[in-house]
C-alpha atoms as a PDB file:
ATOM      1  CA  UNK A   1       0.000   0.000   0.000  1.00  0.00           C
ATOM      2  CA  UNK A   2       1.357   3.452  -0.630  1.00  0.00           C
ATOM      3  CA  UNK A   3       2.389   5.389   1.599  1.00  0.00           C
ATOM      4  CA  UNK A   4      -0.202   8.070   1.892  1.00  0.00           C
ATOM      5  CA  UNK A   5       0.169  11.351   4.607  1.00  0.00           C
ATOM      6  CA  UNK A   6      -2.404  12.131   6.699  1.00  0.00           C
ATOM      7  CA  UNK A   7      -2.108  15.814   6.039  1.00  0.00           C
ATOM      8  CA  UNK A   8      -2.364  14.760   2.385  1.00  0.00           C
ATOM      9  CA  UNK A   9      -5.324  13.061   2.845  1.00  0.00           C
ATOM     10  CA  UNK A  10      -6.603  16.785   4.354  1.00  0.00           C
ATOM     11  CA  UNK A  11      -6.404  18.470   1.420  1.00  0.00           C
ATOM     12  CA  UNK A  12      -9.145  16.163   0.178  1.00  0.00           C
ATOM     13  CA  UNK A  13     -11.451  16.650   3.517  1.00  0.00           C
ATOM     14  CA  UNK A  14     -10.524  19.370   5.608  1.00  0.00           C
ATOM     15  CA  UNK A  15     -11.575  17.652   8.598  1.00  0.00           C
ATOM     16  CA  UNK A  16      -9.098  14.555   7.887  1.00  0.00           C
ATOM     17  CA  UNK A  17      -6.447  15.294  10.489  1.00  0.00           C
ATOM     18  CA  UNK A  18      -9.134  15.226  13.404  1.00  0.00           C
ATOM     19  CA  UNK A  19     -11.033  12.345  12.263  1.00  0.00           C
ATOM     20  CA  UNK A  20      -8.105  10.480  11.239  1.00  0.00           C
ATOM     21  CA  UNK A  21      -6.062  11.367  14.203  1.00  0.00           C
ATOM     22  CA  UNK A  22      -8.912  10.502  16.632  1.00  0.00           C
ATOM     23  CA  UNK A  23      -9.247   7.011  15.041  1.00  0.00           C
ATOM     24  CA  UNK A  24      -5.506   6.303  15.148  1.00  0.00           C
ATOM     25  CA  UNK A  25      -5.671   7.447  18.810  1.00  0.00           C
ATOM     26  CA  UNK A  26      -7.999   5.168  19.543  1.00  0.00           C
ATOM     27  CA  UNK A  27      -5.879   2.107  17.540  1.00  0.00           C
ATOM     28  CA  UNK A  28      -2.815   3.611  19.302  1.00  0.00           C
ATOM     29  CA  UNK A  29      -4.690   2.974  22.588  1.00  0.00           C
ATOM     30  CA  UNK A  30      -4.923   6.563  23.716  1.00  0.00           C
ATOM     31  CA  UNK A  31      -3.603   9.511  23.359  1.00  0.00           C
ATOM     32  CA  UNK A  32       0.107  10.316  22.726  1.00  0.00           C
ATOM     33  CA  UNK A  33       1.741  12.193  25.807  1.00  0.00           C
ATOM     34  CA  UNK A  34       3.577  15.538  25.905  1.00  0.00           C
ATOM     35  CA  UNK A  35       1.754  16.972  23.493  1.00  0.00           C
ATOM     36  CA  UNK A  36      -1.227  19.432  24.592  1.00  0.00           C
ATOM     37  CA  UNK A  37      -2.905  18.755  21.150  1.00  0.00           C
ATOM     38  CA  UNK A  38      -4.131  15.009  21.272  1.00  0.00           C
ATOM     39  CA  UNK A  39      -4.400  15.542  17.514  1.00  0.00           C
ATOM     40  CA  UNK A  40      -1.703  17.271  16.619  1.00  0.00           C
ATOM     41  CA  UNK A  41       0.517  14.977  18.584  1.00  0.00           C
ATOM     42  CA  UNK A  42      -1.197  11.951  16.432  1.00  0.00           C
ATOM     43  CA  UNK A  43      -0.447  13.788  13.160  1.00  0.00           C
ATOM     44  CA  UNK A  44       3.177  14.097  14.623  1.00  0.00           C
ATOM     45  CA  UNK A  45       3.718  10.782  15.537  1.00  0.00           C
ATOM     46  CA  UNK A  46       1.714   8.724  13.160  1.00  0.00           C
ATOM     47  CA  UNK A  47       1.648  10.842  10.109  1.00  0.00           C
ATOM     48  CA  UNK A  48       0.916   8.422   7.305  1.00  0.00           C
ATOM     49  CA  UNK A  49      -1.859   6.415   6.515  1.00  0.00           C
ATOM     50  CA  UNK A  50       0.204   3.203   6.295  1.00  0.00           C
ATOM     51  CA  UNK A  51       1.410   3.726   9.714  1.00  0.00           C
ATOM     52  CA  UNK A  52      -2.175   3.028  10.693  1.00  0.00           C
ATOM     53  CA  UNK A  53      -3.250  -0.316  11.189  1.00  0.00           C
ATOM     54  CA  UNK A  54      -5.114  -2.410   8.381  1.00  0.00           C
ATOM     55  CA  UNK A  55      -8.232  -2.625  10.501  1.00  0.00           C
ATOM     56  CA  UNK A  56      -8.564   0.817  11.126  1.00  0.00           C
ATOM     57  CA  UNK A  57      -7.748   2.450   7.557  1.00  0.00           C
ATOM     58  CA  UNK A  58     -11.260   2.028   6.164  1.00  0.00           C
ATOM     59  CA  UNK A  59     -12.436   3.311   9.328  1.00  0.00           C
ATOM     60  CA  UNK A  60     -10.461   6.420   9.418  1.00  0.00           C
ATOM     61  CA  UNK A  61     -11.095   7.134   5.737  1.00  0.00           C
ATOM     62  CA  UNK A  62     -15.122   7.161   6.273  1.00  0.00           C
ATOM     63  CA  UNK A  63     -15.168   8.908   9.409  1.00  0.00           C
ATOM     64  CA  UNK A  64     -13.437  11.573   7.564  1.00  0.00           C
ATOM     65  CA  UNK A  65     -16.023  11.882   4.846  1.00  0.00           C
ATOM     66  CA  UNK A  66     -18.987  11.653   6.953  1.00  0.00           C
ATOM     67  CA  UNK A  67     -17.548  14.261   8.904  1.00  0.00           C
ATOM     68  CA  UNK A  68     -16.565  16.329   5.956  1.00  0.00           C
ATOM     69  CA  UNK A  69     -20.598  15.855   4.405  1.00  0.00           C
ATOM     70  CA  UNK A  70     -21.433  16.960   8.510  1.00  0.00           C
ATOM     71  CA  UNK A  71     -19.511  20.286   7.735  1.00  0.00           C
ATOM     72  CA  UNK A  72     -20.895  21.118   4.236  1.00  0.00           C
ATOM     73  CA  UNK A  73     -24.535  19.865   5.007  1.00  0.00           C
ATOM     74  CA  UNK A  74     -23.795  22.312   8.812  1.00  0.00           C
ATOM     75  CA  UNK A  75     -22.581  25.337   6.010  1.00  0.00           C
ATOM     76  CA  UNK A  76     -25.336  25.074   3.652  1.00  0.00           C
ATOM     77  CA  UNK A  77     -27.947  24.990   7.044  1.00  0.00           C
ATOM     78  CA  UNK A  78     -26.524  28.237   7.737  1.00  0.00           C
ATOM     79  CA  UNK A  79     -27.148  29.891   4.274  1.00  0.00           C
ATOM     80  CA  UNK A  80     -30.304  28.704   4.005  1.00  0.00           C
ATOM     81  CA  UNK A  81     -31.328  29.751   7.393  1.00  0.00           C
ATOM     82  CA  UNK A  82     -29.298  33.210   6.394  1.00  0.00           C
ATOM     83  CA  UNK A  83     -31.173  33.658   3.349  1.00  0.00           C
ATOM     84  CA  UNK A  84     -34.538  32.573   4.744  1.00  0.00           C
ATOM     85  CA  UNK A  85     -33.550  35.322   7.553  1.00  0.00           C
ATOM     86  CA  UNK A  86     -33.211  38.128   5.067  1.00  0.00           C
ATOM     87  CA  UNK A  87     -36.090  37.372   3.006  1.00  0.00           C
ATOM     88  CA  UNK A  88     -38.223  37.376   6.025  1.00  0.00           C
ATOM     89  CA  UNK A  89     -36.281  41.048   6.679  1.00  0.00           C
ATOM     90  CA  UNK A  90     -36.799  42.682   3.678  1.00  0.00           C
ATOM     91  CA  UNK A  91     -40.569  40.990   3.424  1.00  0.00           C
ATOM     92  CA  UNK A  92     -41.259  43.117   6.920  1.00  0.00           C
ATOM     93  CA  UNK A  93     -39.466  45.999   5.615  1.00  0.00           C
ATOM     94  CA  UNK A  94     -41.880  45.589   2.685  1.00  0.00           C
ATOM     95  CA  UNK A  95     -44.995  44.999   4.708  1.00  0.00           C
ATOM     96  CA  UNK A  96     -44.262  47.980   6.994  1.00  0.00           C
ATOM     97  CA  UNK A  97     -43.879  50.024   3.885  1.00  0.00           C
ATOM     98  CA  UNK A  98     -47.056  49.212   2.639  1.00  0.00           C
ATOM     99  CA  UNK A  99     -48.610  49.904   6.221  1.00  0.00           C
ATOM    100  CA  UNK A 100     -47.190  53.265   6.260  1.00  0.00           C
ATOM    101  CA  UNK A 101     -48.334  54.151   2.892  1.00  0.00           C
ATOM    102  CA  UNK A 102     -51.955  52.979   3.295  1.00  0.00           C
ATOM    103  CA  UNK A 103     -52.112  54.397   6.771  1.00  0.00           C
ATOM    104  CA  UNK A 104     -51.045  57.944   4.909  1.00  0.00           C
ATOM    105  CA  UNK A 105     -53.335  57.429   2.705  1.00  0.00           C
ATOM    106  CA  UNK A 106     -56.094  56.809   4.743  1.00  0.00           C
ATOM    107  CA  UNK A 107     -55.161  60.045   7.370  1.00  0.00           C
ATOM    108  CA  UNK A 108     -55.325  62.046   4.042  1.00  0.00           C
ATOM    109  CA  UNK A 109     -58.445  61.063   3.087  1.00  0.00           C
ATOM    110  CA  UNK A 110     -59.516  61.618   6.896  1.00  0.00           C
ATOM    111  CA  UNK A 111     -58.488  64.941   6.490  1.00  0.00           C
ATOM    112  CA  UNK A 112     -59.627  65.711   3.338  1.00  0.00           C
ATOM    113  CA  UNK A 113     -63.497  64.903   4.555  1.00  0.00           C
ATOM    114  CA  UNK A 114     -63.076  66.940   7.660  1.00  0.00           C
ATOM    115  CA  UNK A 115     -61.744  69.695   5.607  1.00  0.00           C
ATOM    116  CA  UNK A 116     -64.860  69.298   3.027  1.00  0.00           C
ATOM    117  CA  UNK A 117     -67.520  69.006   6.152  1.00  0.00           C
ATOM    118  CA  UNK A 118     -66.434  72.223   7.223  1.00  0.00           C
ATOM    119  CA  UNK A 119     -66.341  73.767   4.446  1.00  0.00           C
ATOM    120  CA  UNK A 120     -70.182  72.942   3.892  1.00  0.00           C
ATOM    121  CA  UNK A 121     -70.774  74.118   7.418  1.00  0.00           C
ATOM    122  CA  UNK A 122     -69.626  77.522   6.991  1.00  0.00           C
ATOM    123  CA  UNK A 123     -71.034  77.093   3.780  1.00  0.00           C
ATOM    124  CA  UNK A 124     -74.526  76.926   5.077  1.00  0.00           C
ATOM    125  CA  UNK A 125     -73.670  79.271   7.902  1.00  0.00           C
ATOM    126  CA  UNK A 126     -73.091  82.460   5.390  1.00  0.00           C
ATOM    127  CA  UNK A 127     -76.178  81.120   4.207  1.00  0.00           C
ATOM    128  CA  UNK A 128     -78.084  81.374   7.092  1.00  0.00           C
ATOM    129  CA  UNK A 129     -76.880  84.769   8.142  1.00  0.00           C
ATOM    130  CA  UNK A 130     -76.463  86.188   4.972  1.00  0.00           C
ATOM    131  CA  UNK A 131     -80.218  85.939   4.902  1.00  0.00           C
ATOM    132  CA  UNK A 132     -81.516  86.322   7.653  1.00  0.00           C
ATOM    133  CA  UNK A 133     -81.895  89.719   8.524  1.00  0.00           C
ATOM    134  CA  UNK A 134     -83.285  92.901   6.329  1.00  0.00           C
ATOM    135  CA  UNK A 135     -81.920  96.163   7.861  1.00  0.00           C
ATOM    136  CA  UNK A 136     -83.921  99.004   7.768  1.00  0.00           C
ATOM    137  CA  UNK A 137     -82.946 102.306   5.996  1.00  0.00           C
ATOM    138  CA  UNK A 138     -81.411 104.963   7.686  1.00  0.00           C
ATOM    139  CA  UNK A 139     -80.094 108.279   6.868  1.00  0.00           C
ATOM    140  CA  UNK A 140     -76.577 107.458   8.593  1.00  0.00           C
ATOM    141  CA  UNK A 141     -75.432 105.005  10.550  1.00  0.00           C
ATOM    142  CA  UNK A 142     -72.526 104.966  13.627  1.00  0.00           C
ATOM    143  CA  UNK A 143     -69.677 102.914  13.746  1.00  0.00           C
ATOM    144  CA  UNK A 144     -71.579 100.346  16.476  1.00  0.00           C
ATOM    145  CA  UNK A 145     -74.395 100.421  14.413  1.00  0.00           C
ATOM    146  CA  UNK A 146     -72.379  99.320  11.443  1.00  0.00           C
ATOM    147  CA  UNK A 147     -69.956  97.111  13.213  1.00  0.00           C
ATOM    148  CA  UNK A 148     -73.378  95.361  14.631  1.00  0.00           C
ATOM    149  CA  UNK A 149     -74.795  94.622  11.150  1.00  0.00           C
ATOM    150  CA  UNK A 150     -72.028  93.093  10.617  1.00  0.00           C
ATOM    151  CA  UNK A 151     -72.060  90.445  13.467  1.00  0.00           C
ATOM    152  CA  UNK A 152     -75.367  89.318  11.869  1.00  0.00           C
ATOM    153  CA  UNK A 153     -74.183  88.860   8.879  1.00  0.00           C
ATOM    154  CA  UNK A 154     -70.347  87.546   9.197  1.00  0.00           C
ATOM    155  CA  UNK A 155     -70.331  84.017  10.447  1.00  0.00           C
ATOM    156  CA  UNK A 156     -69.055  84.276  14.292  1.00  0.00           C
ATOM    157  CA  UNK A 157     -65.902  82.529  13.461  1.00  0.00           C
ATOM    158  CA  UNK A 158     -64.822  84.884  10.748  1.00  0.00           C
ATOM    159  CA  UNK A 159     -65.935  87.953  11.971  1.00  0.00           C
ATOM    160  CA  UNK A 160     -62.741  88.933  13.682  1.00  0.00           C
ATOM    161  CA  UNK A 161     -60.696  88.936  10.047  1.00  0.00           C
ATOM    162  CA  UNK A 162     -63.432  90.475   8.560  1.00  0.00           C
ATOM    163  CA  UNK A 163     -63.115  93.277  10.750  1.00  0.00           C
ATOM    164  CA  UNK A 164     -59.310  93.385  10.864  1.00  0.00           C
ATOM    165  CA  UNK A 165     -59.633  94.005   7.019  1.00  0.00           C
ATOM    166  CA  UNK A 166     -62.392  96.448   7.075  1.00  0.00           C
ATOM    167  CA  UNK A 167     -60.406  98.627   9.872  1.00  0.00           C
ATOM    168  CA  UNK A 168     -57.150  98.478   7.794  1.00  0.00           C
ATOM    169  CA  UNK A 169     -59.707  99.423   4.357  1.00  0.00           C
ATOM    170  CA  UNK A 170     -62.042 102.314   5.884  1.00  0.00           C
ATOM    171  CA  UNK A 171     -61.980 102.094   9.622  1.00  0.00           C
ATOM    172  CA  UNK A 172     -65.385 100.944   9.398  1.00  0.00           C
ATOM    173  CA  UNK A 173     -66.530 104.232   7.679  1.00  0.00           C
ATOM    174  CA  UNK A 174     -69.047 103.229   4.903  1.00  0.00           C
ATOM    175  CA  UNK A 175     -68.604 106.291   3.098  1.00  0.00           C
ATOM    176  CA  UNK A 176     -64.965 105.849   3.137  1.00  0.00           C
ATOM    177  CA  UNK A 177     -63.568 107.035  -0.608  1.00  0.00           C
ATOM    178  CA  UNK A 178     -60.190 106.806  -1.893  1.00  0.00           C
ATOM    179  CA  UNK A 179     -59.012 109.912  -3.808  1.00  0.00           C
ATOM    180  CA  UNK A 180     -56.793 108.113  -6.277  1.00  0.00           C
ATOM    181  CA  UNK A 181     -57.748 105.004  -6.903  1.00  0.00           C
ATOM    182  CA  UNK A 182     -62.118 105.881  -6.668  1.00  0.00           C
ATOM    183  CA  UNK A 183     -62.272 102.461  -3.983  1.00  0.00           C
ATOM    184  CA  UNK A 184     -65.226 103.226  -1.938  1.00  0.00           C
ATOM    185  CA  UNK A 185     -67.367 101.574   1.156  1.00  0.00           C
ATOM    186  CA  UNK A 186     -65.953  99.788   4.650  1.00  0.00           C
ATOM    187  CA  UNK A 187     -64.135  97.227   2.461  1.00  0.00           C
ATOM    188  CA  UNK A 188     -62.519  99.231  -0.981  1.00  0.00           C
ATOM    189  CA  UNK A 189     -64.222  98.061  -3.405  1.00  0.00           C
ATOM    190  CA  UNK A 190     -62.880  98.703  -6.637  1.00  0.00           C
ATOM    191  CA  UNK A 191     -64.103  99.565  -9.098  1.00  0.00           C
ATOM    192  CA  UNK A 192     -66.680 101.065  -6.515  1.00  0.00           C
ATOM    193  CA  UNK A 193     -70.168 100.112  -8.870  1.00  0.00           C
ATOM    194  CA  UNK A 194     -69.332  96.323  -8.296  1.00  0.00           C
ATOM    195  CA  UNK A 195     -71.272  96.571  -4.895  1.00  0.00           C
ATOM    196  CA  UNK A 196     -74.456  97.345  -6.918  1.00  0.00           C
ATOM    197  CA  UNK A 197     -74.969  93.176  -7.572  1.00  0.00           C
ATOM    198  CA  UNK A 198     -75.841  93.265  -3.698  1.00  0.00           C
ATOM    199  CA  UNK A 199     -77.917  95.517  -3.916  1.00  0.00           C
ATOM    200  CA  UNK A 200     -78.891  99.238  -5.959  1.00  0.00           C
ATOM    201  CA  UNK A 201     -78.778 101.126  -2.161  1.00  0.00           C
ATOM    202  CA  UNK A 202     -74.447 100.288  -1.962  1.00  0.00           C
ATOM    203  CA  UNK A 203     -73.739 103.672  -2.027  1.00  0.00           C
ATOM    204  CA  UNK A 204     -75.926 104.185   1.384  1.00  0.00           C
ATOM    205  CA  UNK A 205     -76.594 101.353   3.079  1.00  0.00           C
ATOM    206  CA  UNK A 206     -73.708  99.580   4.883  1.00  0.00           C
ATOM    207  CA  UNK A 207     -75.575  95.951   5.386  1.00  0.00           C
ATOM    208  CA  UNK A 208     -75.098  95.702   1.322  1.00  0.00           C
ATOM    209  CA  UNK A 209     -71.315  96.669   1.482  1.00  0.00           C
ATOM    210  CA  UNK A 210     -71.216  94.039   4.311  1.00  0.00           C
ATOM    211  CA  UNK A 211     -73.215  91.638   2.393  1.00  0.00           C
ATOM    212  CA  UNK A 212     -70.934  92.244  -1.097  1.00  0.00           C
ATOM    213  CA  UNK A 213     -67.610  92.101   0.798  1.00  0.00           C
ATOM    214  CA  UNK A 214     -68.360  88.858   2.435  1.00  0.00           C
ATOM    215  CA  UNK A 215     -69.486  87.380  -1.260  1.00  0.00           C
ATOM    216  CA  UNK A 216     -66.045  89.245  -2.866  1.00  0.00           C
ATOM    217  CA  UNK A 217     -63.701  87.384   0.234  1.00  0.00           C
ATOM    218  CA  UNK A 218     -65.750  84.008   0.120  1.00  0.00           C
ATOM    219  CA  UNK A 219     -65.586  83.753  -3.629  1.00  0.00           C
ATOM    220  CA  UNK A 220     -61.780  85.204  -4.617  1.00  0.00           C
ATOM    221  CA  UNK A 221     -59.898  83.666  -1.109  1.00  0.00           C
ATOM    222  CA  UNK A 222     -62.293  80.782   0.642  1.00  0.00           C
ATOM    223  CA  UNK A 223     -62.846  83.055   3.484  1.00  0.00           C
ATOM    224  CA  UNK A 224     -62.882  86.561   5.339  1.00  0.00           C
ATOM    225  CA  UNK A 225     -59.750  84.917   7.614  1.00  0.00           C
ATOM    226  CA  UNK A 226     -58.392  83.671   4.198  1.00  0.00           C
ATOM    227  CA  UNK A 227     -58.460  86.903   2.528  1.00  0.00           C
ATOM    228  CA  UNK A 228     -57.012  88.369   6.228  1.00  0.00           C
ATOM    229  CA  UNK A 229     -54.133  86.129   5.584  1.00  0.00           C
ATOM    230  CA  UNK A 230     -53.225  87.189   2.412  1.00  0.00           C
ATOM    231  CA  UNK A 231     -53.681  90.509   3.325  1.00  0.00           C
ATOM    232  CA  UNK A 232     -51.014  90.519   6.225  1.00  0.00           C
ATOM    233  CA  UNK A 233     -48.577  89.299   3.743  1.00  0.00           C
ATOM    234  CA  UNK A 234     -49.323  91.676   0.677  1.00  0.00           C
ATOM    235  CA  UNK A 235     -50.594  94.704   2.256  1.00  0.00           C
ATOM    236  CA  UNK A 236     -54.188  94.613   0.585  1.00  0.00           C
ATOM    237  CA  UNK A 237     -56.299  92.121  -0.983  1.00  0.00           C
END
């Protein structure tokens, strides 16, 4: 029989040398003393197959390939259970994507309703107070009386902008006129005769300039507090 190394046998399983030496420790009777390696001391002292005995050569040779499939079938446990790992990661990363996106989703539609309710509620409200009261014709009118017209017709919630504007525009003076530019009434309105489709009395009666300027800031900004706002940043609306 050649004479065949056991570390040359290793390069064909890497597990050889333990396998191998274990089995010729065990034909040796135990292990080899001085050494703090049982194994390495084997591989020292018996260090070719031929060396081992006859009996124990087949022995040594298929303990060393079962224990060589033990490592590879041990390896490719591990990647699978790696793989399996990250596909279950990037699965929850994928599920808690699509979470996020419906639960966006459904806090934007949430929103979009509650913005649309009440939007129909002051909707109705201008409504409601828009016609609900006919003010009777007087030959003037004082700033109270003017400013309390107004609380009947402005929606509660809005009336504070829409009396921030009107004291910036006329200081609640419904005869207010601009020189230059011919804007007239408690909120400007320009060109003046545009108050007419509230009614033919503009020029005289402030509950129609009230009644047209909450129209005008409804229709052009949403709002009295929406035309406020754009009036704070551009200086007139």
């Amino acid at each position: 029989m050649s004479r065949i190394s056991v570390r040359g046998f290793a390069v064909a399983s890497a597990t050889a040398v333990t396998t191998v030496g274990a089995v010729v420790g065990v034909a040796a009777g135990g292990q080899q003393q001085g050494s703090s390696d049982p194994i390495e001391a084997t591989a020292a002292d018996s260090t070719l197959l031929a060396d081992i005995p006859a009996g124990q050569q087949a022995v040594a040779q298929t303990a060393s390939l079962t224990q060589q499939a033990d490592v590879q079938s041990t390896a490719a446990d591990a990647e699978a259970r790696k793989s399996a790992e990250e596909s279950a990661r990037k699965q929850a990363a994928k599920d808690a994507k699509a979470k996020k996106v419906a639960a966006d989703k459904a806090a934007a539609e949430k929103l979009a309703k509650e913005r649309e309710a009440k939007k129909e509620k002051e909707i109705a409200s201008r409504s409601a107070t828009r016609d609900s009261s006919s003010f009777p014709q007087q030959a003037s009118y004082t700033i109270a009386e003017v400013q309390a017209m107004a609380r009947q017709i402005v929606p509660s919630g809005q009336f504070q902008c829409f009396s921030n504007i009107v004291d910036h525009e006329s200081t609640w003076n419904y005869k207010a006129t601009n020189p230059s530019s011919g804007a007239y009434g408690l909120v400007q309105a320009l060109p003046a005769g545009k108050m007419a489709s509230a009614g033919a009395d503009w020029q005289t009666n402030p509950a129609t300039q009230i009644k047209w300027g909450l129209n005008y800031m409804n229709e052009r900004y949403g709002s009295p507090c929406d035309a406020w706002s754009f009036w704070q940043a551009n200086g007139h609306y």
